[in-house]
Protein backbone atom coordinates (compact mmCIF):
# COMPACT_ATOMS: atom_id res chain seq x y z
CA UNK A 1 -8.34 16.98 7.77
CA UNK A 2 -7.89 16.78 3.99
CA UNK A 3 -5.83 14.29 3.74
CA UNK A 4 -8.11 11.30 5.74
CA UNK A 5 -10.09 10.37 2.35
CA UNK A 6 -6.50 9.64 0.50
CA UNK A 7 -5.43 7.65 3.84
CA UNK A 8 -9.11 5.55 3.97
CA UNK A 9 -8.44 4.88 0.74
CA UNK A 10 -4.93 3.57 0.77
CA UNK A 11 -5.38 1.38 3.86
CA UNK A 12 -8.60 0.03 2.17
CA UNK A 13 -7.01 -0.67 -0.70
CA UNK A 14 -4.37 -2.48 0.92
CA UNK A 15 -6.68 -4.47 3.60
CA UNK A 16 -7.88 -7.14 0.98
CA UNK A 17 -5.29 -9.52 1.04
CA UNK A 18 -5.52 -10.74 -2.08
CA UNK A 19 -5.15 -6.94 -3.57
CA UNK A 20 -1.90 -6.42 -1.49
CA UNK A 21 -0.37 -10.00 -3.05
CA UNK A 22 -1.27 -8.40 -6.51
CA UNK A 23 0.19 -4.61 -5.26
CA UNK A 24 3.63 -6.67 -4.33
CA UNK A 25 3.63 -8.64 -7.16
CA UNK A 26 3.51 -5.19 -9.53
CA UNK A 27 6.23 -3.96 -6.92
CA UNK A 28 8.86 -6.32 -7.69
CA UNK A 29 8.12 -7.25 -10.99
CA UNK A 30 8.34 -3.11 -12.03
CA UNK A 31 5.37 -3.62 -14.21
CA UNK A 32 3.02 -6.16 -14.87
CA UNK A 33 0.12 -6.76 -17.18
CA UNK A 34 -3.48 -9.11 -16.01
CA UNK A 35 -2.23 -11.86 -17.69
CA UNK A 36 1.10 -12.31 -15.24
CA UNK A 37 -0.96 -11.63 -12.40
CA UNK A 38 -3.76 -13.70 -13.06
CA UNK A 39 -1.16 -16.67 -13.31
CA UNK A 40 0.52 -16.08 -9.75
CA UNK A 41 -2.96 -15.60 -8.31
CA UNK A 42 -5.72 -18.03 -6.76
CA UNK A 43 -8.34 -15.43 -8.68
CA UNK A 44 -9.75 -15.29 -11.60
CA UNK A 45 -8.81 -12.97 -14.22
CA UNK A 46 -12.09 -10.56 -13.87
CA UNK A 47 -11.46 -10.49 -10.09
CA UNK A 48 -7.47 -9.27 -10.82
CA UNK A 49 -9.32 -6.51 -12.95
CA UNK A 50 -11.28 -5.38 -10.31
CA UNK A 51 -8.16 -5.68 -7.49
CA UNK A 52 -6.66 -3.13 -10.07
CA UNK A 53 -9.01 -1.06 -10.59
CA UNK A 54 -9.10 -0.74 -6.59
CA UNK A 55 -5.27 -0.41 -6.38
CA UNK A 56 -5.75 2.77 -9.38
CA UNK A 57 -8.23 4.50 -7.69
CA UNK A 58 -6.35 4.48 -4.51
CA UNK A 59 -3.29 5.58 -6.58
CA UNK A 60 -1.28 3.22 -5.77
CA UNK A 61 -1.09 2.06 -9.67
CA UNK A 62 -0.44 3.46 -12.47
CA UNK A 63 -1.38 2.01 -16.02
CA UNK A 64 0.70 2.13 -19.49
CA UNK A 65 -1.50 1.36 -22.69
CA UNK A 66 0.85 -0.49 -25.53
CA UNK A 67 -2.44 -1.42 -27.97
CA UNK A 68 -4.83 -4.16 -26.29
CA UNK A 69 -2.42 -4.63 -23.39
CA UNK A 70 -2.50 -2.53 -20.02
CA UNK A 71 0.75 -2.78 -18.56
CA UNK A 72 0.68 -1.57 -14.52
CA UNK A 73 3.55 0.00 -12.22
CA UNK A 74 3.12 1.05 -8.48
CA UNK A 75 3.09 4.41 -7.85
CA UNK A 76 4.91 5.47 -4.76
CA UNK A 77 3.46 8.58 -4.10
CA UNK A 78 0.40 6.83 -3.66
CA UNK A 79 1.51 5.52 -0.65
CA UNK A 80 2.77 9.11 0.68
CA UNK A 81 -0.62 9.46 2.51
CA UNK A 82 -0.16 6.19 4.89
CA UNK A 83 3.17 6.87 5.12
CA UNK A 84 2.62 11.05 6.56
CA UNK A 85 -0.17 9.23 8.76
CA UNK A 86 2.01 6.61 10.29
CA UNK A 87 4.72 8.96 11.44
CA UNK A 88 2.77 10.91 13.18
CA UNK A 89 2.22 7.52 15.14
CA UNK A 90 6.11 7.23 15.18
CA UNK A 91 6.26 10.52 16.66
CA UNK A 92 3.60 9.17 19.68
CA UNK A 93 5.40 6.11 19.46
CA UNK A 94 8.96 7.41 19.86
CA UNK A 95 8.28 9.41 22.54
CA UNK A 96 6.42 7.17 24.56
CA UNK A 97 9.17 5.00 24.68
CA UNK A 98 11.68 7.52 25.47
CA UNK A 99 9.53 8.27 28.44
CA UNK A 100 9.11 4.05 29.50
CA UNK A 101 13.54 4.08 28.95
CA UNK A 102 13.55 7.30 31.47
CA UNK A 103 11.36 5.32 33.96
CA UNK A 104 12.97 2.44 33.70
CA UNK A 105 16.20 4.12 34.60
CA UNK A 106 15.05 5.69 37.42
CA UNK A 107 13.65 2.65 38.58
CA UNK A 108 16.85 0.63 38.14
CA UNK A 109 19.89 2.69 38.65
């Protein structure tokens, strides 16, 4: 399976609390530089840098250069990974439940 590395990372990425708050915050802002994150954050400035330098390597950010300041956007496709895993679960999930509505019916006319 080729894929499980990019999914490890992803859900890694986003397991740290404190590194999803700073993924959302890019989200809804559109893009974001340390600065505005460090300021919405109960981190330190060094340990926003490192959040994004997880959240890059994942792929789930992207960074624009505009001369000493590193402006970051979410990438969505970096969440395409988690999202092909999970609906395989959907699938499971789906079904299952189709299966428990059946029972149910045939249980309770």
């Amino acid at each position: 399976m080729r894929a499980a590395p990019r999914v490890t990372a992803v859900i890694g990425a986003l397991a740290d609390p404190t590194r999803r708050a700073v993924f959302e915050r890019i989200v809804e802002a559109g893009e974001a530089n340390v600065a505005f994150l460090t300021k919405g954050a109960s981190v330190s400035q060094p340990a926003v840098s490192q959040h994004l330098r997880a959240l890059k390597t994942a792929g789930l950010v992207a960074e624009r250069r505009e001369g000493r300041n590193v402006h970051y956007r979410a990438e969505p496709q970096g969440l395409s990974p988690l999202v092909d895993w999970l609906s395989v679960y959907g699938m499971f999930w789906r079904e299952r439940f189709a299966n428990l509505e059946t029972l149910l019916k045939e249980i309770d006319p």
